[in-house]
Protein backbone atom coordinates (compact mmCIF):
# COMPACT_ATOMS: atom_id res chain seq x y z
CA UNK A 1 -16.09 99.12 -135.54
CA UNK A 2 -18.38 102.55 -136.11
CA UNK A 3 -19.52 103.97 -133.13
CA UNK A 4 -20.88 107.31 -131.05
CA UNK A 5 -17.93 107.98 -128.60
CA UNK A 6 -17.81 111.07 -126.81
CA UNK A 7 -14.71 112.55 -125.76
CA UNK A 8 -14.11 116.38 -124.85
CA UNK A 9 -15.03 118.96 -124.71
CA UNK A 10 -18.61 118.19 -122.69
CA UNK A 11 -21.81 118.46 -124.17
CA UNK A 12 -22.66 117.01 -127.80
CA UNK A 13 -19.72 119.09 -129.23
CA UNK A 14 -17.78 116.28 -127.77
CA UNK A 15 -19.62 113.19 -129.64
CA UNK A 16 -18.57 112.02 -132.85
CA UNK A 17 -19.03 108.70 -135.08
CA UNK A 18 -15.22 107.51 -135.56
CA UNK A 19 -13.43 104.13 -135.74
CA UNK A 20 -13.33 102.41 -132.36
CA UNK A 21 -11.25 99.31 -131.00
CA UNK A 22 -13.52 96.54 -131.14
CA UNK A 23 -14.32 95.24 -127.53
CA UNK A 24 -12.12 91.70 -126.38
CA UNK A 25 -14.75 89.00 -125.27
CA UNK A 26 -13.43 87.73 -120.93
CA UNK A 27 -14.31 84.54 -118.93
CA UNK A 28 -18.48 85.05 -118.81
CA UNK A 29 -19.51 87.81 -121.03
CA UNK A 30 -20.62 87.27 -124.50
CA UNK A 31 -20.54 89.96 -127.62
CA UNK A 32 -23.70 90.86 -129.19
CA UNK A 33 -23.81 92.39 -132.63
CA UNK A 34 -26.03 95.05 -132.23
CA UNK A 35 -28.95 95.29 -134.73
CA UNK A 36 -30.86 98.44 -133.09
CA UNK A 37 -30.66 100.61 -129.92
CA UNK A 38 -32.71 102.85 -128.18
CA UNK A 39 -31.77 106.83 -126.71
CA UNK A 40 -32.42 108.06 -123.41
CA UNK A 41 -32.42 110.82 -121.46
CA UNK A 42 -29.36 109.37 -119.29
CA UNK A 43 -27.75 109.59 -122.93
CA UNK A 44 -28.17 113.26 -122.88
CA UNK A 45 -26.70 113.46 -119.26
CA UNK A 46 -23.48 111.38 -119.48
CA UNK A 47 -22.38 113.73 -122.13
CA UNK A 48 -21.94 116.55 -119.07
CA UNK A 49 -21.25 114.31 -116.42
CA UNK A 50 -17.67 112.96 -118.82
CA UNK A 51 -14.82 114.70 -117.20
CA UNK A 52 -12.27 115.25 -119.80
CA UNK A 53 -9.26 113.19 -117.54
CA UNK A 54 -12.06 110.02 -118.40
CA UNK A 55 -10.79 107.82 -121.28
CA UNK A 56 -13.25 108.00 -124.18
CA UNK A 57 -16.39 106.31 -124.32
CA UNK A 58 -19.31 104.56 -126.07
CA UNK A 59 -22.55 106.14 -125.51
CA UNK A 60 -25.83 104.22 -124.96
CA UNK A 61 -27.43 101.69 -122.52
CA UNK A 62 -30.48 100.25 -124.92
CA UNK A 63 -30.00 97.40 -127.29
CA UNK A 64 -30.35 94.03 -128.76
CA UNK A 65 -28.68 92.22 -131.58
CA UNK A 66 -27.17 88.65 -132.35
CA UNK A 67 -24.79 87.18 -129.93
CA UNK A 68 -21.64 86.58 -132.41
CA UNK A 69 -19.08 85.13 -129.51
CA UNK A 70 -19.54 84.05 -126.16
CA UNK A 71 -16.94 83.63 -123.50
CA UNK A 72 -15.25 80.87 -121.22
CA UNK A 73 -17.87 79.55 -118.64
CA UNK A 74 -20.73 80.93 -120.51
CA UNK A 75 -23.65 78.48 -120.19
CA UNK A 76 -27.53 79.28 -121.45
CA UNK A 77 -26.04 81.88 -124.30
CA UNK A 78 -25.04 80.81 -127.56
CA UNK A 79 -23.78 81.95 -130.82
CA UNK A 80 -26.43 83.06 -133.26
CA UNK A 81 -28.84 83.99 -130.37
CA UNK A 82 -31.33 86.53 -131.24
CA UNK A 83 -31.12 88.96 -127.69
CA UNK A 84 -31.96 92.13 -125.40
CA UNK A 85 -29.53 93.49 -122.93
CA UNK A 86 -30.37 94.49 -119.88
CA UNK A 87 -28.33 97.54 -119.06
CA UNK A 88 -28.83 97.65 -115.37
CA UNK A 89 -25.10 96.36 -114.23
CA UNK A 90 -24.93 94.34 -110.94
CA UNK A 91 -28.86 94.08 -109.41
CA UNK A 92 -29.44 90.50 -110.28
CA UNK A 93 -32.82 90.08 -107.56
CA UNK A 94 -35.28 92.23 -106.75
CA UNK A 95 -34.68 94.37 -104.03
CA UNK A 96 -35.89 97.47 -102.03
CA UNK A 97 -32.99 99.23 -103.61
CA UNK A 98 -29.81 98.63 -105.81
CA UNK A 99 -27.47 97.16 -104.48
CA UNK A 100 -23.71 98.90 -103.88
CA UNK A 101 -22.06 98.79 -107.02
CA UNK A 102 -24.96 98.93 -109.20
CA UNK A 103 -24.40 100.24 -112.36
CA UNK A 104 -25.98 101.65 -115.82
CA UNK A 105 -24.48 100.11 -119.72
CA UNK A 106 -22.99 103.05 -121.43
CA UNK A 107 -21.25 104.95 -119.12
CA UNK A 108 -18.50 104.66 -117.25
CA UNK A 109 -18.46 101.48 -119.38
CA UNK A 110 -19.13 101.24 -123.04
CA UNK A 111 -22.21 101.37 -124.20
CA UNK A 112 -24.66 100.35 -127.32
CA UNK A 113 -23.99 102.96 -130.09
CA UNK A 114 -21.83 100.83 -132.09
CA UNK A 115 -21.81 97.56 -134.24
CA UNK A 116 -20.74 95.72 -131.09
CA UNK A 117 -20.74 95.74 -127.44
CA UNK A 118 -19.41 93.00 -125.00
CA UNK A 119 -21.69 92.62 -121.87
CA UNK A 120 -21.80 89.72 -118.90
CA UNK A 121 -23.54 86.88 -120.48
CA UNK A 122 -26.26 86.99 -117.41
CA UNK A 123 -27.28 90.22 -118.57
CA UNK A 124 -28.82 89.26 -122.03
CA UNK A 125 -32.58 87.56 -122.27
CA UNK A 126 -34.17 85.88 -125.76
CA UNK A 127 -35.90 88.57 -127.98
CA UNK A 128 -39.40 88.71 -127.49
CA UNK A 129 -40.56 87.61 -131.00
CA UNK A 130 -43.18 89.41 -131.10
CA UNK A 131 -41.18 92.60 -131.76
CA UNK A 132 -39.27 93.67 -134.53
CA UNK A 133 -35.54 94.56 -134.10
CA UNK A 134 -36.20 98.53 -133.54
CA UNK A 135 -38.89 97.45 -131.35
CA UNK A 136 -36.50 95.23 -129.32
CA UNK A 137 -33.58 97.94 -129.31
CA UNK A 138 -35.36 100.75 -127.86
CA UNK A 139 -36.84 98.58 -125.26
CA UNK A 140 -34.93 97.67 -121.89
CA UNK A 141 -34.57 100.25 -120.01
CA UNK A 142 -37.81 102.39 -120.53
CA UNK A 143 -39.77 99.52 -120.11
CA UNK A 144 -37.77 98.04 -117.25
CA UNK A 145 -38.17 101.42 -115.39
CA UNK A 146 -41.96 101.48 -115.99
CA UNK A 147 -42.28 98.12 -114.99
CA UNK A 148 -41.01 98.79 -111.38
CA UNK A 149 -42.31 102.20 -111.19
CA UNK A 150 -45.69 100.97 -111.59
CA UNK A 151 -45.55 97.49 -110.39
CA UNK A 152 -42.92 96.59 -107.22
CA UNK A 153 -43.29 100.13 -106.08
CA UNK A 154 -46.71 101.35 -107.17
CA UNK A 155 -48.61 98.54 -106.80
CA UNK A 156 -50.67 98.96 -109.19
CA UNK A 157 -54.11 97.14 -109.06
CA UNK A 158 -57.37 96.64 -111.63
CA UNK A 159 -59.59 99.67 -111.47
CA UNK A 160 -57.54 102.09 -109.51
CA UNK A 161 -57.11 105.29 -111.27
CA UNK A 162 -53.74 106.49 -112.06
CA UNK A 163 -52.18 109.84 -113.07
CA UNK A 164 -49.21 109.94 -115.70
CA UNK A 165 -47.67 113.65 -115.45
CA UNK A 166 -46.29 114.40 -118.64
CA UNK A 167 -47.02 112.29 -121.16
CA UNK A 168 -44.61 111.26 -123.96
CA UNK A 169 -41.73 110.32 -122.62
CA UNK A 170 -40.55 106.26 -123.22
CA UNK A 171 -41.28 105.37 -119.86
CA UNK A 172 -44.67 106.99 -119.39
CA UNK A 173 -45.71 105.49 -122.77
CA UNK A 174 -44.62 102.21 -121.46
CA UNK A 175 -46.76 103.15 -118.11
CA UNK A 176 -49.91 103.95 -120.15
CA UNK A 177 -49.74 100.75 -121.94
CA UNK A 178 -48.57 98.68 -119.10
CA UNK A 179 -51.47 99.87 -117.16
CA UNK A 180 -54.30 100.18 -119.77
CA UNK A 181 -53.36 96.51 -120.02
CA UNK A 182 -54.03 95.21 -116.16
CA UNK A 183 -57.77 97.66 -116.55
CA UNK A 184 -56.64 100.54 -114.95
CA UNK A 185 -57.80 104.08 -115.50
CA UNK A 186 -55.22 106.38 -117.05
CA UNK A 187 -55.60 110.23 -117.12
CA UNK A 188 -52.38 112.24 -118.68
CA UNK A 189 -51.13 115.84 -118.07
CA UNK A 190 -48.99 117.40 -121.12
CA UNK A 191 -48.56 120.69 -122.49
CA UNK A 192 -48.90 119.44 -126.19
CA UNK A 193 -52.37 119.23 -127.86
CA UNK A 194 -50.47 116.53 -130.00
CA UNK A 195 -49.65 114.70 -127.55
CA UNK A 196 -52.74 114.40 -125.22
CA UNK A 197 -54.20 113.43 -128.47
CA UNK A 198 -51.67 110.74 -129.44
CA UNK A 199 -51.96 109.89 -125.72
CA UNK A 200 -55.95 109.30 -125.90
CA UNK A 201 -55.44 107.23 -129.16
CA UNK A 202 -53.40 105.08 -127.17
CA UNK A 203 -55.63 104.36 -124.65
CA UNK A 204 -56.07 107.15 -121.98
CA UNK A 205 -59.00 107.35 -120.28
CA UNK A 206 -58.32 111.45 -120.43
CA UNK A 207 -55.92 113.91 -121.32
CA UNK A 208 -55.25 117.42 -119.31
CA UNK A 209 -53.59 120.65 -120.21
CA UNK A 210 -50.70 120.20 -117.72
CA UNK A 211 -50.84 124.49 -117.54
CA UNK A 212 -54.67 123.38 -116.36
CA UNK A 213 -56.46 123.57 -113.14
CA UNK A 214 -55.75 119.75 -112.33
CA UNK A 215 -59.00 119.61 -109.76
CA UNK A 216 -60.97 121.16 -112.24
CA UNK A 217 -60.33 118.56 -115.15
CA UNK A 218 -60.53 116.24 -112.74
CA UNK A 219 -63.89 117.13 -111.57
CA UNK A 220 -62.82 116.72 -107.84
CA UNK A 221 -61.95 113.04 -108.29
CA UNK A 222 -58.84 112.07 -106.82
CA UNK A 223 -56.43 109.61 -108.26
CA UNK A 224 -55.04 106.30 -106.30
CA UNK A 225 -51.63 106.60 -107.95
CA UNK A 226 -49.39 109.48 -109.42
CA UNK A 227 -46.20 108.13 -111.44
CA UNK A 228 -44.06 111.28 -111.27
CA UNK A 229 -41.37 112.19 -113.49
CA UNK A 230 -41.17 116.01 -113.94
CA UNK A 231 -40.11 117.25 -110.79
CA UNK A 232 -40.84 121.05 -109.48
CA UNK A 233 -43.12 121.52 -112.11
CA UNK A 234 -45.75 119.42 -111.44
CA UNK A 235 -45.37 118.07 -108.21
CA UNK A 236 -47.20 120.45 -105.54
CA UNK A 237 -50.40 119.57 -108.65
CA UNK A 238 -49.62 115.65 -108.31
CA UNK A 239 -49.44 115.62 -104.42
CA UNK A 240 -52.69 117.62 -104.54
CA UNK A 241 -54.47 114.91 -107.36
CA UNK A 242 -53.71 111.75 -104.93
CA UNK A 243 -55.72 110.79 -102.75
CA UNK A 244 -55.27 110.41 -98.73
CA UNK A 245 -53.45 107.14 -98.29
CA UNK A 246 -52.35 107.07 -102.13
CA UNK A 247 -49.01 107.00 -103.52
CA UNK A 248 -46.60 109.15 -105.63
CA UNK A 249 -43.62 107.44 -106.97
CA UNK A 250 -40.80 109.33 -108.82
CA UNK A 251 -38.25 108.45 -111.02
CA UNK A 252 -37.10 112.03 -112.72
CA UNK A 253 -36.77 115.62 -112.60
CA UNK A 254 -36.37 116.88 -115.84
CA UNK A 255 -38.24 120.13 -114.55
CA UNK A 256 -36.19 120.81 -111.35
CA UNK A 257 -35.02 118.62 -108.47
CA UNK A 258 -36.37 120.60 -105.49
CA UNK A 259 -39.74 120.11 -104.33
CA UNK A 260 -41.32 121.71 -100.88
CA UNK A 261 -43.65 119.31 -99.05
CA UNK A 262 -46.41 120.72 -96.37
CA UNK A 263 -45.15 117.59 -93.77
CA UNK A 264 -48.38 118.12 -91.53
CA UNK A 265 -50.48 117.91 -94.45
CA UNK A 266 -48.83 114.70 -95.76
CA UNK A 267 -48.60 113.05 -92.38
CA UNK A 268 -52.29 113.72 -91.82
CA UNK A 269 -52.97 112.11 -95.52
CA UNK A 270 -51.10 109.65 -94.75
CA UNK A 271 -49.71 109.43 -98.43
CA UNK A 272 -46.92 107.51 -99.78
CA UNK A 273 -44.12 108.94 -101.35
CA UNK A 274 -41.70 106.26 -103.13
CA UNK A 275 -38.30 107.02 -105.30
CA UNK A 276 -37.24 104.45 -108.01
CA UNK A 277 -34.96 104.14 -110.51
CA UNK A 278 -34.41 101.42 -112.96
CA UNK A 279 -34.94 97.59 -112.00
CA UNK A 280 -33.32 94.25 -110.82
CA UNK A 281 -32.62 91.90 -113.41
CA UNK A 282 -35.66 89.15 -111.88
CA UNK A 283 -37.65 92.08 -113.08
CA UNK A 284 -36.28 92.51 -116.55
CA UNK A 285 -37.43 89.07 -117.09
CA UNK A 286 -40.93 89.19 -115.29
CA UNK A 287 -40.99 93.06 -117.73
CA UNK A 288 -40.38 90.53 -120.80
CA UNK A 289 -42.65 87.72 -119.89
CA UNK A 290 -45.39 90.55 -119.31
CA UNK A 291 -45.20 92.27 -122.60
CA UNK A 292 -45.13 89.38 -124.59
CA UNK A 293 -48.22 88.13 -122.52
CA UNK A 294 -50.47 91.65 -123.59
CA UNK A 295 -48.50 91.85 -126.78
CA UNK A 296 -47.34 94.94 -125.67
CA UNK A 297 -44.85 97.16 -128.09
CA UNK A 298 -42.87 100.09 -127.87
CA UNK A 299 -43.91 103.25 -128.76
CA UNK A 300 -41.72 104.03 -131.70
CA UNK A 301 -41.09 108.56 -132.12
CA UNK A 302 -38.24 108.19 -134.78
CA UNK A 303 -35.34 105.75 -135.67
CA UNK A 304 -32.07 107.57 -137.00
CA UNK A 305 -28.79 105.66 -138.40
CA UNK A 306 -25.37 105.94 -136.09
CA UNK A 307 -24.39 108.97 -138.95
CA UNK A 308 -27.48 111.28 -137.62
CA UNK A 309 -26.77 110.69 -133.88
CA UNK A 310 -26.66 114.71 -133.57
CA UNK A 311 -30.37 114.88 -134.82
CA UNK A 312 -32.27 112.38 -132.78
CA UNK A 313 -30.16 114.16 -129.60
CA UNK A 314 -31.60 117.32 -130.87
CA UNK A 315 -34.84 115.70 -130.70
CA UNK A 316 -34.80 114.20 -127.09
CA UNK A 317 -33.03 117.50 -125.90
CA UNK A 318 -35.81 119.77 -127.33
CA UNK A 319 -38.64 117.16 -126.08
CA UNK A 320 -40.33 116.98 -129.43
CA UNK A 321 -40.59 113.51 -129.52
CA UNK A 322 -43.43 111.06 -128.57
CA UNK A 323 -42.14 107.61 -127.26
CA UNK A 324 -38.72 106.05 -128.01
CA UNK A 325 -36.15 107.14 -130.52
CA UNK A 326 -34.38 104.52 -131.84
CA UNK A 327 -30.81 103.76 -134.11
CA UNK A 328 -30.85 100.89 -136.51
CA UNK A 329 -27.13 99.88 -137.00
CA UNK A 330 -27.33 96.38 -138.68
């Protein structure tokens, strides 16, 4: 089978399309032939963390495609299903945290930037039909992050205001929608006149300079909820947005990982700070049901065949792009 398999020497210089050993089917997985899959940031990151004494690998975590075999003791899956793949590995119930073990599709393990990929048969759900197979490709984990982000850890409620640093991104898209759709009110932060603009066609309730004065275009109102994803950058202006009692949750740091917190002054605001990452499979379904309930699709930047893999990581790496980039393969 064609595929995106990155070997040595780290970086992209070590990711090529080639020929690679289709995967054997074991007792409870099923294979899915892949019709579309989706490009993250963790894409970009694998691709350093690969130590060259690490047998060669897949890249890619997002997709969905048409179940083609399906192993001894599989029940619920069959061949000829239309379905998504979870790509969180080993969280089956929602929990506080993952649990030990927990994993990601698409490295260490193989991922979805190939014809085929062989996954456990519990982590697959039914296509939404509502979206189209790009749509469906590019979706799990974006919108599985968001989901958790803004629901089990956010808790976000009908009228509260929320904040979205950084706008653009999959998961923030997904968080704009997600909360546009429950009647919350959405103000943005980005850099890009394009994409506050793009941002306010979607939805937003208002769109700031993120090089701004944050109080200022925020005429002194303070948010309930900051979803943070930036890091250094932005933090000391989201803590300072939110609040007393209100809550920050994070899930990235593309813009540094350090942060300095005044502990009197958060103690005495009695904020909430929350870290999250990904999602339980209970809430990959309950992310499913909820889309397909507000009709809700992914944001679609660019798709790209297998053959221009280079070019869409160009894209992500250079942040030019506005919601998910996608591969059609089939």
């Amino acid at each position: 089978m064609k595929a995106i398999v990155h070997t040595s020497p780290k970086g992209m210089e070590g990711m090529k399309l080639e020929d690679f050993e289709s995967p054997i089917v074991k007792e409870g997985q099923v294979k899915i032939q892949l019709k579309a899959a989706g490009l993250n940031h963790r894409d970009l990151f694998v691709l350093h963390r690969h130590e060259e004494d690490q047998p060669p690998f897949v890249i890619g975590s997002d997709g969905a495609g048409i179940v083609s075999e399906v192993g001894i003791g599989v029940e619920g899956v069959s061949v000829g299903d239309e379905v998504v793949i979870n790509p969180g590995l080993g969280w089956p119930e929602k929990s506080p945290a993952p649990p030990e073990g927990f994993g990601i599709l698409g490295f260490p393990s193989n991922g979805t930037f190939a014809e085929e990929v062989v996954v456990p048969a519990n982590q697959v759900e039914p296509k939404p039909e509502h979206l189209n197979w790009t749509e469906a490709g590019v979706l799990p984990l974006a919108a599985l992050t968001a989901y958790r982000a803004l629901f089990t850890r956010g808790q976000l409620q009908e009228g509260q205001h929320i904040l979205l640093p950084g706008v653009g991104s999959g998961v923030i898209t997904f968080i704009l929608q997600y909360a546009k759709a429950v009647g919350a009110q959405v103000t943005v932060t980005s850099r890009s006149e394009a994409k506050r603009q793009e941002a306010l066609r979607m939805g937003a309730d208002r769109a700031i300079d993120s090089a701004s004065d944050w109080t200022e275009a925020l005429q002194g109102e303070k948010v309930d909820l900051v979803i943070e994803s930036v890091g250094a950058a932005t933090f000391d202006k989201s803590m300072n947005a939110v609040k007393p009692g209100g809550t920050v949750v994070t899930f990235g740091a593309s813009a540094g990982d350090e942060v300095h917190i005044n502990i009197r002054e958060f103690f005495y605001g009695q904020y909430n700070l929350l870290g999250t990452t990904m999602g339980s499979h209970e809430e990959f379904r309950d992310m499913l049901s909820f889309i397909s309930k507000y009709n809700i699709k992914p944001v679609i930047d660019r798709t790209y065949t297998l053959e221009e893999a280079k070019e869409a990581f160009n894209r992500m790496e250079e942040a030019k792009q506005f919601g998910k980039i996608g591969f059609t393969i089939s």
